[in-house]
Protein backbone atom coordinates (compact mmCIF):
# COMPACT_ATOMS: atom_id res chain seq x y z
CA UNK A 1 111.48 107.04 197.44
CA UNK A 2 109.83 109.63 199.46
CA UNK A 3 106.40 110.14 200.22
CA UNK A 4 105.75 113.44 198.42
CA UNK A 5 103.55 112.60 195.62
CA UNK A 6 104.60 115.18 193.52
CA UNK A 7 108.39 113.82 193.38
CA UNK A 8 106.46 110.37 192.91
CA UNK A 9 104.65 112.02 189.90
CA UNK A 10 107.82 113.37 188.41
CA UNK A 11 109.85 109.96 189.06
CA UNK A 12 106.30 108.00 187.08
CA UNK A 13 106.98 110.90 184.47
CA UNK A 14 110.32 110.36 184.21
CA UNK A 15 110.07 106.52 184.29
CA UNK A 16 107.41 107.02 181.37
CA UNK A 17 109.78 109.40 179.71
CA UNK A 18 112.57 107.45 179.38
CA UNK A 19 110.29 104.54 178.00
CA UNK A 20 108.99 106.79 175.58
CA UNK A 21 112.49 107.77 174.97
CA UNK A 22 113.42 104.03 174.54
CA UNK A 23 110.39 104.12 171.93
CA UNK A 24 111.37 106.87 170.05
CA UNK A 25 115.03 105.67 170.06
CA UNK A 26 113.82 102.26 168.56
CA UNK A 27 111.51 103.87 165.59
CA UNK A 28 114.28 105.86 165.10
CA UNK A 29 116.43 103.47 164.49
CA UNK A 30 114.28 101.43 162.55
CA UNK A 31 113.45 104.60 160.43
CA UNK A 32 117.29 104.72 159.85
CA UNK A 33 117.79 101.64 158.82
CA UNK A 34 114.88 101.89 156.39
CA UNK A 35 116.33 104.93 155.07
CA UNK A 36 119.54 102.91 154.45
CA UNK A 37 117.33 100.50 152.68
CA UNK A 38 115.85 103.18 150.48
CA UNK A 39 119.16 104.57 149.41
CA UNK A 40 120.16 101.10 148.49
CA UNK A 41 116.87 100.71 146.70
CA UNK A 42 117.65 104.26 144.81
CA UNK A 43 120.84 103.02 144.06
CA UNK A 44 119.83 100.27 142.66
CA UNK A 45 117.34 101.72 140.87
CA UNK A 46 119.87 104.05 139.60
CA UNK A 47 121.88 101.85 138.54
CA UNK A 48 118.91 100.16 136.49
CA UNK A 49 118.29 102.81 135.12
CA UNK A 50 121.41 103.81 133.61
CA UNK A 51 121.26 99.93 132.51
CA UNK A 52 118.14 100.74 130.85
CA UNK A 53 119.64 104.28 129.44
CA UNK A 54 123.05 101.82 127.82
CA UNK A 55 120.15 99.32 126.67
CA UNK A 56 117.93 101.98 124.44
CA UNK A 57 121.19 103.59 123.50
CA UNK A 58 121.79 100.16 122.47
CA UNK A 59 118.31 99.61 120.32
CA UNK A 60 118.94 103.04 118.75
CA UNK A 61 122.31 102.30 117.19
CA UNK A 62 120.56 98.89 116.34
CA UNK A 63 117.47 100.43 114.68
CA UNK A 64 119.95 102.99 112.75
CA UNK A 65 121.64 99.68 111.51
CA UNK A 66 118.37 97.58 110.37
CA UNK A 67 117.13 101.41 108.48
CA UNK A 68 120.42 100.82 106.55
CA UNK A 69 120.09 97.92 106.03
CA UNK A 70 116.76 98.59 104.64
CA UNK A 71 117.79 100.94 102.38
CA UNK A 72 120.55 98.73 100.93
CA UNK A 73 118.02 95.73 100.79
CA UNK A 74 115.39 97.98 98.78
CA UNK A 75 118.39 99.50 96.46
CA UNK A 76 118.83 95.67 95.82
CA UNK A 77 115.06 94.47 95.09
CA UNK A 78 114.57 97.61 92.60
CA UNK A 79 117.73 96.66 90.81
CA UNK A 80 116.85 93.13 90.58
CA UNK A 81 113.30 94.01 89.41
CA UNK A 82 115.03 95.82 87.02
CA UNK A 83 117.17 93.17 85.39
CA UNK A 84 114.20 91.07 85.70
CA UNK A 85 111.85 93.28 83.63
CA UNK A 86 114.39 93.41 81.16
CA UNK A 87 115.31 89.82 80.70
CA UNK A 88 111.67 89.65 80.40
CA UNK A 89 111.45 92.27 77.75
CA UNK A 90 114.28 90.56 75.52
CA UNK A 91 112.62 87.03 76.15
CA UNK A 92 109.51 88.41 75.01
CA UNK A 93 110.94 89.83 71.90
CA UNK A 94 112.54 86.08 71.25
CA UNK A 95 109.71 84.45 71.43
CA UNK A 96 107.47 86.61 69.35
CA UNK A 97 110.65 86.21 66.80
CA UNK A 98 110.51 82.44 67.41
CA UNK A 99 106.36 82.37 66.79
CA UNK A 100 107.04 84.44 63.62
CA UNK A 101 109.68 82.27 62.10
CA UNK A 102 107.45 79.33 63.10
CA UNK A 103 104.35 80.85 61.25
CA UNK A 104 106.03 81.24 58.45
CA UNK A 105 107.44 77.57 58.64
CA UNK A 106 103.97 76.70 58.91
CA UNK A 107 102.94 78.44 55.73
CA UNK A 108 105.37 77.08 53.83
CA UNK A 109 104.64 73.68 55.20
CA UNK A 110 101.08 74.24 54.43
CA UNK A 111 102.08 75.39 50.77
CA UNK A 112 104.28 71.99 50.02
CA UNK A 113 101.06 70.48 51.27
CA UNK A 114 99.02 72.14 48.64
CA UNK A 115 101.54 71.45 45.97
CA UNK A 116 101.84 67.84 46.93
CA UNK A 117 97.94 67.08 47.10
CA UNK A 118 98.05 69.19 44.01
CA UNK A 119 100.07 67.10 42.06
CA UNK A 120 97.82 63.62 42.75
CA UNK A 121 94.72 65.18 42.45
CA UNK A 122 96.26 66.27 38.92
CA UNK A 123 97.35 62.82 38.22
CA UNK A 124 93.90 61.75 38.54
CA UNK A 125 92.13 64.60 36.55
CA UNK A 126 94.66 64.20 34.27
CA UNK A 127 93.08 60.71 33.00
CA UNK A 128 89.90 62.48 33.06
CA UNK A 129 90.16 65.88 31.26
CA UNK A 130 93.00 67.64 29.73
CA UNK A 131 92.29 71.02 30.14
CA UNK A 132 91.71 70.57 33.94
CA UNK A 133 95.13 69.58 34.76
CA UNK A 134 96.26 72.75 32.62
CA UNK A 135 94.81 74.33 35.57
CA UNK A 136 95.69 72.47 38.20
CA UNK A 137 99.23 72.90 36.56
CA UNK A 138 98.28 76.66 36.68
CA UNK A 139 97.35 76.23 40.29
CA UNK A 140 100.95 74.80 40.88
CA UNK A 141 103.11 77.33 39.02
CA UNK A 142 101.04 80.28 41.23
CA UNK A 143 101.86 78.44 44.82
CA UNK A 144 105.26 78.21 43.24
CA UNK A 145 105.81 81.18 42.39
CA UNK A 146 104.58 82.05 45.98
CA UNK A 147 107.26 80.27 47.09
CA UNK A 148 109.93 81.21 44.84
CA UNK A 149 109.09 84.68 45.95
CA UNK A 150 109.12 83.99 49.58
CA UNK A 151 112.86 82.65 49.04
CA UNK A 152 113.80 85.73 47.15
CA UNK A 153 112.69 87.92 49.93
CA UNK A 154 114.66 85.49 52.56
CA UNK A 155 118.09 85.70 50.43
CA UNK A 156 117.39 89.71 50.06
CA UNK A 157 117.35 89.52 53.51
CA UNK A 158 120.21 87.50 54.09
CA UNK A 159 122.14 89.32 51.48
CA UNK A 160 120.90 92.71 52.37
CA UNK A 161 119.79 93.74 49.16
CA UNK A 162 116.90 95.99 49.00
C-alpha cells in the first residue's frame, strides 16, 4: 500500500464498501427469498380461498335443498293435519250417535224398570184396594203406550215412512 493517506482512505472506503455491499447483497437475498415465501403464502391462500369459494357454493346448493325440503315437509304436516281434523270430525259425529242411541237405551231400560216395579207394587195394592191397581194398571198402559210409540217411530224410521 502506499503511504498517501488519501489512497489509504479510498482503499478503507472501498474495503467498507464492498462489506456494505456484502450486506446489502445478503438482505437482499434474504428479502428474496421472503418474497418467494410470500408468493407461496398468496398462493396458498389463494388456493384456500377458492376452497372456501367451492365450500359456500357448496352450503348454498345445500341450503336450496333443506328450503325444499321444507316446503315439501310443511305441504305434508298441513295435509296430515287435515286428515286428522277430519277423522276427528267423523269420530266425533260417531260418538255423539253412539251417546244418543245409548240414551235412548237407557230410557227404555229405565221404562221396563218402571213397568216391572209397577207391576209388584200392583200386586201388593191389589190385595189392598181395588181401585188403586186400576191406576196403577192406568200407570202401565201410559208407559206402554210410551213405548209402543217409541217402536213405531223406530220402524218409521227403519221403513222410511213419514
Amino acid at each position: 500500500m502506499s503511504d498517501d493517506p488519501v489512497l489509504a482512505a479510498i482503499a478503507r472506503l472501498e474495503i467498507a464498501f464492498n462489506a456494505s455491499l456484502g450486506d446489502v447483497r445478503g438482505d437482499l437475498t434474504g428479502i428474496r427469498a421472503d418474497q418467494t415465501s410470500m408468493r407461496a403464502d398468496l398462493a396458498d391462500f389463494r388456493t384456500g380461498l377458492t376452497d372456501f369459494r367451492a365450500d359456500l357454493t357448496d352450503f348454498r346448493a345445500d341450503m336450496t335443498g333443506m328450503r325444499v325440503d321444507m316446503g315439501r315437509l310443511e305441504v305434508a304436516v298441513e295435509t296430515s293435519l287435515r286428515d286428522v281434523r277430519a277423522d276427528m270430525t267423523q269420530m266425533r259425529a260417531a260418538i255423539m250417535d253412539r251417546i244418543d242411541r245409548l240414551q235412548n237405551r237407557m230410557t227404555e231400560i229405565r221404562d221396563d224398570l218402571g213397568v216391572a216395579m209397577g207391576s209388584a207394587e200392583a200386586m201388593h195394592r191389589a190385595n189392598d184396594n181395588t181401585r188403586e191397581l186400576v191406576r196403577l194398571q192406568g200407570e202401565q198402559l201410559s208407559i206402554m203406550f210410551r213405548q209402543i210409540k217409541r217402536l213405531e217411530e223406530k220402524v218409521r224410521t227403519i221403513t222410511g215412512d213419514p
